[in-house]
PDB file of N, CA and C in Angstrom:
ATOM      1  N   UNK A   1       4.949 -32.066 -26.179  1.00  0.00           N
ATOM      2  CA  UNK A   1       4.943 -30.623 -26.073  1.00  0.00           C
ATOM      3  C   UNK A   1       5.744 -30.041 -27.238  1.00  0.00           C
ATOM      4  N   UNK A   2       4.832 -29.272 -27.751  1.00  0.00           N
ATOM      5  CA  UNK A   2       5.912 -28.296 -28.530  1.00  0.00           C
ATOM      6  C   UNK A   2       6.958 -27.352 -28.328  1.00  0.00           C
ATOM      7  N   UNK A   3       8.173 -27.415 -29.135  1.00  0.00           N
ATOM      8  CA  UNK A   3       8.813 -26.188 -28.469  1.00  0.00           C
ATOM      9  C   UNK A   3       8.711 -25.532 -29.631  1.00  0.00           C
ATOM     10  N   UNK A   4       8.536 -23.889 -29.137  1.00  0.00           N
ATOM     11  CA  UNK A   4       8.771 -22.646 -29.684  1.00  0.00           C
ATOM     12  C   UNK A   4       9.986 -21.687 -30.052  1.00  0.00           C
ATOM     13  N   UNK A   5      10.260 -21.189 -30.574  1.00  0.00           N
ATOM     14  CA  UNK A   5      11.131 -20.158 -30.691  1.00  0.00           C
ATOM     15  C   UNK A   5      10.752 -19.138 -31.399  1.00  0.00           C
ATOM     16  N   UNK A   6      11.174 -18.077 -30.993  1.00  0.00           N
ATOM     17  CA  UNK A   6      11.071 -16.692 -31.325  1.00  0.00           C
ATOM     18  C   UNK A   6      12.241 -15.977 -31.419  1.00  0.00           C
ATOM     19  N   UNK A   7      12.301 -15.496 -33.278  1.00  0.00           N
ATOM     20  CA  UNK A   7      13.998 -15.551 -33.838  1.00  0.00           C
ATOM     21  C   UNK A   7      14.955 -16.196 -33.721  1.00  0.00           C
ATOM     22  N   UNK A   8      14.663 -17.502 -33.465  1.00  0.00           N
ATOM     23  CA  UNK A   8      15.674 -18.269 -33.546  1.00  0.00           C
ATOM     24  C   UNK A   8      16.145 -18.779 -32.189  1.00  0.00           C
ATOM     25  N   UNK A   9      15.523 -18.530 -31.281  1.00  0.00           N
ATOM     26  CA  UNK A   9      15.708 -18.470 -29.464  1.00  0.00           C
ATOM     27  C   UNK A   9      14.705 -18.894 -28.888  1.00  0.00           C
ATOM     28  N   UNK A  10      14.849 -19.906 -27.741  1.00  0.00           N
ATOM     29  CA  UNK A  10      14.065 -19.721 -27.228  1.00  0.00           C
ATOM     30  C   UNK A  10      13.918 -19.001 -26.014  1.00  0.00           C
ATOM     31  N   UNK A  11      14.379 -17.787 -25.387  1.00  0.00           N
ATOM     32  CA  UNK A  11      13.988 -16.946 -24.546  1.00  0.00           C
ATOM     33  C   UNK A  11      14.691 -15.277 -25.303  1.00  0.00           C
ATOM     34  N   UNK A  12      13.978 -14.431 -24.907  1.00  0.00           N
ATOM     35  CA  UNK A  12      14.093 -13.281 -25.332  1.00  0.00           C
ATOM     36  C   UNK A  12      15.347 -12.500 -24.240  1.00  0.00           C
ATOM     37  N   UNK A  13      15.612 -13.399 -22.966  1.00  0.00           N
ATOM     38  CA  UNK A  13      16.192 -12.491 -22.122  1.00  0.00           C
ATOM     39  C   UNK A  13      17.660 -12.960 -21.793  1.00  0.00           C
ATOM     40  N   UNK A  14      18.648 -13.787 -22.705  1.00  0.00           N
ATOM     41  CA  UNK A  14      19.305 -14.364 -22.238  1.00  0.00           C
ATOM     42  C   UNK A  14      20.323 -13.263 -22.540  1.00  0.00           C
ATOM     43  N   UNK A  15      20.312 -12.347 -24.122  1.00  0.00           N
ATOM     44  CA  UNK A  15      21.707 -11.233 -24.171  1.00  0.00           C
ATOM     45  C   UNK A  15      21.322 -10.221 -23.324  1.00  0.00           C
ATOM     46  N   UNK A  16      20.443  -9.955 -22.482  1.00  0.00           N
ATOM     47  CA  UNK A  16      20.376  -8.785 -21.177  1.00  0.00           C
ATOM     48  C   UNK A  16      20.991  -9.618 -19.901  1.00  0.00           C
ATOM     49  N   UNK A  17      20.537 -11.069 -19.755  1.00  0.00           N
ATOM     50  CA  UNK A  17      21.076 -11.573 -18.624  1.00  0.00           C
ATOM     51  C   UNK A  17      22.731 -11.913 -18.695  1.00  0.00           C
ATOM     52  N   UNK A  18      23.134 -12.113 -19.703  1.00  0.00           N
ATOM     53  CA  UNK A  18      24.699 -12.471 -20.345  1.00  0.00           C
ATOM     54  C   UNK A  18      25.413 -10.532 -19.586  1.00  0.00           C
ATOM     55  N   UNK A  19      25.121  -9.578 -20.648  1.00  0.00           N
ATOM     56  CA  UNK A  19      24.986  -8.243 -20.518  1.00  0.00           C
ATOM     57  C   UNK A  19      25.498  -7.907 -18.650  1.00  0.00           C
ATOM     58  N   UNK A  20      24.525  -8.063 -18.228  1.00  0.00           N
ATOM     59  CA  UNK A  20      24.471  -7.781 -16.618  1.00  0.00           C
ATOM     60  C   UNK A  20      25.270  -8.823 -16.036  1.00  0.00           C
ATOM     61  N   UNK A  21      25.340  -9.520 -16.480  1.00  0.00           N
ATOM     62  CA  UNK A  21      26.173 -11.011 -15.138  1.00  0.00           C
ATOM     63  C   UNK A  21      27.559  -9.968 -15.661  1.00  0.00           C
ATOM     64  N   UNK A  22      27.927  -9.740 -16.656  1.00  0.00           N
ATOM     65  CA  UNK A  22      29.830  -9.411 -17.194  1.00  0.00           C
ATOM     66  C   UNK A  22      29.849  -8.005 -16.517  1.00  0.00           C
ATOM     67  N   UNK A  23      28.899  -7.347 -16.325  1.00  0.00           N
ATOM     68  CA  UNK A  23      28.893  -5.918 -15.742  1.00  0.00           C
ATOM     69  C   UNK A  23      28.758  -5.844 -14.427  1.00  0.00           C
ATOM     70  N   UNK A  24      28.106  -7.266 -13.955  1.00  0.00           N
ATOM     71  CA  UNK A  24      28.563  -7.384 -12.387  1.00  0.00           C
ATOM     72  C   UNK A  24      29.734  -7.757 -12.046  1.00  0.00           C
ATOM     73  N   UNK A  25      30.220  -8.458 -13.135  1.00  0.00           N
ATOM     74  CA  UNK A  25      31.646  -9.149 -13.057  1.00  0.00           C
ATOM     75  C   UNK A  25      31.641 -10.356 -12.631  1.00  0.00           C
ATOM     76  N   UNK A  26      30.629 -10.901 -12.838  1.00  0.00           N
ATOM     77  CA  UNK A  26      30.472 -12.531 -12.156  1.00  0.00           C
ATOM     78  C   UNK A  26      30.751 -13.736 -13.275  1.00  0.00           C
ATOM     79  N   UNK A  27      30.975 -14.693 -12.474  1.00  0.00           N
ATOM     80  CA  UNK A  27      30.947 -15.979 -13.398  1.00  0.00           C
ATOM     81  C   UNK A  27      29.476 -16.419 -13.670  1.00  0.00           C
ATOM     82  N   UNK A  28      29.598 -17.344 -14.492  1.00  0.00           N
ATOM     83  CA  UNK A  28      28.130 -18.134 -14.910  1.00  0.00           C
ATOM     84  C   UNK A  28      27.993 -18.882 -13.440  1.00  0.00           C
ATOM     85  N   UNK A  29      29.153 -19.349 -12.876  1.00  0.00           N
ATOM     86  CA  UNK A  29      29.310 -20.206 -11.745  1.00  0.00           C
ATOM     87  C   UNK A  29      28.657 -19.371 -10.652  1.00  0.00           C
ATOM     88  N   UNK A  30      29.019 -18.198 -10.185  1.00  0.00           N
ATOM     89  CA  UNK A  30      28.499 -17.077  -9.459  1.00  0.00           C
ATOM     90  C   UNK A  30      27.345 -17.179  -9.332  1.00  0.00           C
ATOM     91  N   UNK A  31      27.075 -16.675 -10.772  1.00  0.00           N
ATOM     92  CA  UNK A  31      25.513 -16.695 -10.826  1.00  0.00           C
ATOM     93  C   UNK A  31      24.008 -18.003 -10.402  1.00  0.00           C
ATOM     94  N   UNK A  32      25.287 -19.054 -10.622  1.00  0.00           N
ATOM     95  CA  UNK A  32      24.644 -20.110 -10.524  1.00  0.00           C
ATOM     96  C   UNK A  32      24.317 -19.917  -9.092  1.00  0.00           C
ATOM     97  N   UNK A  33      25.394 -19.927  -8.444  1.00  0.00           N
ATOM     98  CA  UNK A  33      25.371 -20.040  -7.037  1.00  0.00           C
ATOM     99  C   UNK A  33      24.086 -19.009  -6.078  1.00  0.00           C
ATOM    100  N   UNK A  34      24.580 -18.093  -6.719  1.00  0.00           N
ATOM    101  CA  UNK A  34      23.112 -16.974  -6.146  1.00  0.00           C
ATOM    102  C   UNK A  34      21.901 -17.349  -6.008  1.00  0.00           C
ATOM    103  N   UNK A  35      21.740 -17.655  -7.433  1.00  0.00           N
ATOM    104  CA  UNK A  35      20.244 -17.840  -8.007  1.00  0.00           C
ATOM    105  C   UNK A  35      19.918 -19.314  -6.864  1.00  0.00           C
ATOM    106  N   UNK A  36      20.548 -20.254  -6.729  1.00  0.00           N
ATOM    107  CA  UNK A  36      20.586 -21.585  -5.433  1.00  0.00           C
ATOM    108  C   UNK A  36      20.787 -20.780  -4.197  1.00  0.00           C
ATOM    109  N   UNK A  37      20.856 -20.071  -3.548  1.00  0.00           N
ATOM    110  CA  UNK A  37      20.901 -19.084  -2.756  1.00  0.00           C
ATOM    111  C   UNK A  37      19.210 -18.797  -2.585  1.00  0.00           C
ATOM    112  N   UNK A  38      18.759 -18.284  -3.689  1.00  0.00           N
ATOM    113  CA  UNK A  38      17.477 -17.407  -3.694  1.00  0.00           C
ATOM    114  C   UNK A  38      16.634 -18.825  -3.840  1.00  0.00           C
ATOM    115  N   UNK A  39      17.108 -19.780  -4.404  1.00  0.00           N
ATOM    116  CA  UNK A  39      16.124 -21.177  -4.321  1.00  0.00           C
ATOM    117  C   UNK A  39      15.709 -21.474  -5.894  1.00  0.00           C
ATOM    118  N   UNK A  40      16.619 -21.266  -6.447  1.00  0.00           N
ATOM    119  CA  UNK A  40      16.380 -21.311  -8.227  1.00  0.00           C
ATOM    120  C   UNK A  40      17.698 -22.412  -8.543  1.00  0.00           C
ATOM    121  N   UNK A  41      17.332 -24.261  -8.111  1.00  0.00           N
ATOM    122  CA  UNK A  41      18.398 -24.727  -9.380  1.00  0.00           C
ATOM    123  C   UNK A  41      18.898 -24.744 -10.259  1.00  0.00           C
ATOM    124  N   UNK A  42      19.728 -23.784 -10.412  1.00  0.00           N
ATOM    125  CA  UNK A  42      20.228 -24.122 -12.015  1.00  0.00           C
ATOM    126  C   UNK A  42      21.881 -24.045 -11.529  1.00  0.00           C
ATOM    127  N   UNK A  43      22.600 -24.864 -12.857  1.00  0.00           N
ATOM    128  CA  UNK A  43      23.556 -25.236 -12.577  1.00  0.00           C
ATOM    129  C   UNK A  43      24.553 -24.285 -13.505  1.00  0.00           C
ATOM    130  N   UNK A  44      25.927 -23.981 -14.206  1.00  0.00           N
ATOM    131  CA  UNK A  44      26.548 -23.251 -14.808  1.00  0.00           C
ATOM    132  C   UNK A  44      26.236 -23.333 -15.945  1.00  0.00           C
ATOM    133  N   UNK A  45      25.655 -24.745 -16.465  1.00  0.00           N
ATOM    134  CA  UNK A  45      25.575 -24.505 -17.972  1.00  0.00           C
ATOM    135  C   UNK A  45      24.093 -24.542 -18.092  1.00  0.00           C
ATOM    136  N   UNK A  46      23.308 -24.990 -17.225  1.00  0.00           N
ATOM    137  CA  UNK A  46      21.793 -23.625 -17.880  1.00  0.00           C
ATOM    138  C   UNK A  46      22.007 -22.471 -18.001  1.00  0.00           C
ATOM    139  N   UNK A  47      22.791 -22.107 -17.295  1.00  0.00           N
ATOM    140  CA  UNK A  47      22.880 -20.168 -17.081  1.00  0.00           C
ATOM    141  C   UNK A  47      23.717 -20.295 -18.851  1.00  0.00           C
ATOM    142  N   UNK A  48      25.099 -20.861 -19.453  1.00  0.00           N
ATOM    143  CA  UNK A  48      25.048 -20.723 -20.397  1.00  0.00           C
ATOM    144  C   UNK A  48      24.264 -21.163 -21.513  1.00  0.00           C
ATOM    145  N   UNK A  49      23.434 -22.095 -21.252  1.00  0.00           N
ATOM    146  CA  UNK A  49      21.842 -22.001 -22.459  1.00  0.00           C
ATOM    147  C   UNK A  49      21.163 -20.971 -22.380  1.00  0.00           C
ATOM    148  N   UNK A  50      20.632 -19.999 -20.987  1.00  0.00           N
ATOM    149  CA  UNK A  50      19.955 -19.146 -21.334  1.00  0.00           C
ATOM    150  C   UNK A  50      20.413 -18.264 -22.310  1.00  0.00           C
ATOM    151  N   UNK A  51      21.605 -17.931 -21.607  1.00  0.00           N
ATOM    152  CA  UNK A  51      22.326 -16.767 -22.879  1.00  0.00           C
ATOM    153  C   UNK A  51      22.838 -16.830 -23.824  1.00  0.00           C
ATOM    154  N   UNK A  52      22.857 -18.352 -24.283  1.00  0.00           N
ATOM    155  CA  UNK A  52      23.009 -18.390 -25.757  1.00  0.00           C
ATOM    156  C   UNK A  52      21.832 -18.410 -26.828  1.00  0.00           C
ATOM    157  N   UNK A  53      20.546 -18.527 -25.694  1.00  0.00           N
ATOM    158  CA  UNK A  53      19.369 -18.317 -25.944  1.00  0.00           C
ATOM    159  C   UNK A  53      18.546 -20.320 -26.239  1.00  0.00           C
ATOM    160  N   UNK A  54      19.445 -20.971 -26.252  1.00  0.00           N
ATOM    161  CA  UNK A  54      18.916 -22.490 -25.951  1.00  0.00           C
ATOM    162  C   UNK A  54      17.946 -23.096 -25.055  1.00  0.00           C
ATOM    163  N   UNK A  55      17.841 -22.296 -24.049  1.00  0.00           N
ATOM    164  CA  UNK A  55      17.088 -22.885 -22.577  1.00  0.00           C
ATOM    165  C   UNK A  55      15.765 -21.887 -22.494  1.00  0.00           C
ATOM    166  N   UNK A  56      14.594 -22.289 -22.391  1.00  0.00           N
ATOM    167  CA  UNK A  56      13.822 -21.819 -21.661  1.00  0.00           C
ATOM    168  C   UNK A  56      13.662 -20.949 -20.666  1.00  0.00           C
ATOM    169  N   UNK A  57      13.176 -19.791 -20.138  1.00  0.00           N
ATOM    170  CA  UNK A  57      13.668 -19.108 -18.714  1.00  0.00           C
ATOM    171  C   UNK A  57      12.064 -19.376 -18.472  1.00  0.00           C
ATOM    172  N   UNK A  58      11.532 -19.823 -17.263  1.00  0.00           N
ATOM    173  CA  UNK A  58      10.615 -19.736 -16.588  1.00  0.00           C
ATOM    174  C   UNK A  58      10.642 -18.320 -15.840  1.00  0.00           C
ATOM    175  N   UNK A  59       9.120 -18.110 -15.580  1.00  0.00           N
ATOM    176  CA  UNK A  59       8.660 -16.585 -15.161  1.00  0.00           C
ATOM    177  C   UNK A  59       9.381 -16.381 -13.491  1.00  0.00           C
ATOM    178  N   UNK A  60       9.333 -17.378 -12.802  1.00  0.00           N
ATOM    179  CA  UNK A  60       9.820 -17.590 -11.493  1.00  0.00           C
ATOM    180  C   UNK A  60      11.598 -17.247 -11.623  1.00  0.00           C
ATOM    181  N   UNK A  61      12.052 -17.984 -12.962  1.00  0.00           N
ATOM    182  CA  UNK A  61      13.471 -17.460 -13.202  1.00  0.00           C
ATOM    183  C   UNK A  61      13.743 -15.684 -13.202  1.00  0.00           C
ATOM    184  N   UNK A  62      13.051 -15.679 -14.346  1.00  0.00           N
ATOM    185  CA  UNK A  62      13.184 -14.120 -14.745  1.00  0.00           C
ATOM    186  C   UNK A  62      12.945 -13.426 -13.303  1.00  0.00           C
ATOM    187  N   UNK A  63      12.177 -13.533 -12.330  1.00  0.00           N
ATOM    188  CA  UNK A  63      12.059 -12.947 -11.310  1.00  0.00           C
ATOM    189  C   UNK A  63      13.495 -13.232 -10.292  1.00  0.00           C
ATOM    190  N   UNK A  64      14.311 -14.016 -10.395  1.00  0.00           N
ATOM    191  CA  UNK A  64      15.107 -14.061  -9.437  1.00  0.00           C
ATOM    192  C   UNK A  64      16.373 -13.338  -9.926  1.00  0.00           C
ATOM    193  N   UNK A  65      16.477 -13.553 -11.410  1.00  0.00           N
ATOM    194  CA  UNK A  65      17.620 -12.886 -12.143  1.00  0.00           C
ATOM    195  C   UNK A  65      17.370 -11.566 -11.876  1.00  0.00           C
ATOM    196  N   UNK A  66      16.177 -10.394 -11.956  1.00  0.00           N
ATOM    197  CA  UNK A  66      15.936  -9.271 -11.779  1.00  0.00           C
ATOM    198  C   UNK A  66      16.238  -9.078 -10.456  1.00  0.00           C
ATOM    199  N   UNK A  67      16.209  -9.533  -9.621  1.00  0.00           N
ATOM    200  CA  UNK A  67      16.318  -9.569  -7.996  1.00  0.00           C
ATOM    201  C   UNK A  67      17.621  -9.319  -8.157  1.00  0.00           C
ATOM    202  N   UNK A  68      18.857 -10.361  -8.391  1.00  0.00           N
ATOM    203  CA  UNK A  68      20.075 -10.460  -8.313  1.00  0.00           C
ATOM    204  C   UNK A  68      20.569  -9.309  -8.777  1.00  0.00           C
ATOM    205  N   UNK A  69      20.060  -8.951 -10.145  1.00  0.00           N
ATOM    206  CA  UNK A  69      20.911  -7.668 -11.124  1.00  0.00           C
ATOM    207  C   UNK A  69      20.555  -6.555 -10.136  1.00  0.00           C
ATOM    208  N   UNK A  70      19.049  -6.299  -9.561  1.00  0.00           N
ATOM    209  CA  UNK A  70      18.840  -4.970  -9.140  1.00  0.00           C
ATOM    210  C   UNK A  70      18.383  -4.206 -10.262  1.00  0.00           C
ATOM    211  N   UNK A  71      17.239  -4.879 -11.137  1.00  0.00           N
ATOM    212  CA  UNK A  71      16.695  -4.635 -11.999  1.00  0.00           C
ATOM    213  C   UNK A  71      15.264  -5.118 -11.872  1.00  0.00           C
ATOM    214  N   UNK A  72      14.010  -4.099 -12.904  1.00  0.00           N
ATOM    215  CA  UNK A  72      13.030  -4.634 -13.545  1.00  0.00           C
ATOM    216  C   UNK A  72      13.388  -6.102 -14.278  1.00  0.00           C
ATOM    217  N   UNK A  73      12.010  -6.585 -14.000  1.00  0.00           N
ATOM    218  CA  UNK A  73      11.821  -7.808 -15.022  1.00  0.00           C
ATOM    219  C   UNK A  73      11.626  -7.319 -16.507  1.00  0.00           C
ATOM    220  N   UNK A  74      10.976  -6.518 -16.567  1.00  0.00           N
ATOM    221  CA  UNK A  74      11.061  -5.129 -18.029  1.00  0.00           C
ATOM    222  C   UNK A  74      12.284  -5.289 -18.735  1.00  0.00           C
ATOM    223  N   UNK A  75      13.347  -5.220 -18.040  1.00  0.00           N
ATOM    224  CA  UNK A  75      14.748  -4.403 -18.328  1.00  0.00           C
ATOM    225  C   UNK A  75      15.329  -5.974 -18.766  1.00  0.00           C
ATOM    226  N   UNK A  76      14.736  -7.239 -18.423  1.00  0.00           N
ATOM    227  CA  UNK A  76      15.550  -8.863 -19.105  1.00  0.00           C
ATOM    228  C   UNK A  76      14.860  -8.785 -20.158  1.00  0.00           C
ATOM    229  N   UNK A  77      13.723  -8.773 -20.443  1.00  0.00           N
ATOM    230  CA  UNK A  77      13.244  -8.767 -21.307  1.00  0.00           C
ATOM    231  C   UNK A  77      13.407  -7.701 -22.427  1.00  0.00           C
ATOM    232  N   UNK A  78      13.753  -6.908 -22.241  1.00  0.00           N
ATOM    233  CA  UNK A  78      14.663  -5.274 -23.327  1.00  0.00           C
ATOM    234  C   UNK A  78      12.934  -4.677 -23.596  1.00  0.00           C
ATOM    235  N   UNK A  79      12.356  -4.373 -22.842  1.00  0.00           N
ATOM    236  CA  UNK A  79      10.855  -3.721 -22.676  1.00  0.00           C
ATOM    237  C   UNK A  79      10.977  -2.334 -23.025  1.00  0.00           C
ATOM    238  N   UNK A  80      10.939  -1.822 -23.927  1.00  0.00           N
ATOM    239  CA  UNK A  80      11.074  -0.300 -23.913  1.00  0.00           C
ATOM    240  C   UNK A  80       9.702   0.448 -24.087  1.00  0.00           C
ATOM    241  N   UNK A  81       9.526   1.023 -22.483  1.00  0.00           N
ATOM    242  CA  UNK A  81       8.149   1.816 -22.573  1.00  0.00           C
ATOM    243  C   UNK A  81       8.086   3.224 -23.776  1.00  0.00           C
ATOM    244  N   UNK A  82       6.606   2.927 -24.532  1.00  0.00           N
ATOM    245  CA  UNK A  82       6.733   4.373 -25.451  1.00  0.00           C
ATOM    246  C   UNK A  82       6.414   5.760 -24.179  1.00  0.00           C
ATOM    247  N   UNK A  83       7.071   6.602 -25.091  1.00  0.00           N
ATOM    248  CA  UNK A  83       6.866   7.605 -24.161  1.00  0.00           C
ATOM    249  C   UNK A  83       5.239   8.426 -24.069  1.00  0.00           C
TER     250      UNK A  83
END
């Protein structure tokens, strides 16, 4: 399999998910824990690959992180509708 990146990353949503976890005030650990809560393994240091942009986010991810924040899936991804 190939891997991809786009600018240098491979996921587009890891400085919105970094962004929101520090504005909830949570740990990576926190977060970990939630997301295993909602039924998403990941452990503390995937959560720091996503946001250093190293790790992959699967579509099932991005959906649980938006759940947690109380956000669009739009809004991980930095989606800005034209007006």
């Amino acid at each position: 399999m190939k891997i991809y990146d786009y600018q240098g990353k491979k996921n587009v949503s890891g400085d919105m998910i970094r962004q929101l976890r520090v504005k909830k005030r949570m740990s990576q650990s926190d977060l970990a824990a939630r997301l295993q809560v909602e039924g998403v393994m990941l452990e503390r240091d995937s959560i720091s690959r996503i946001e250093s942009g190293t790790r992959f986010v699967a579509d099932y991810e991005l959906f649980i992180f938006a759940k947690i924040f109380g956000v669009d899936v739009a809004e991980l991804l930095e989606i800005q509708e034209k007006p």
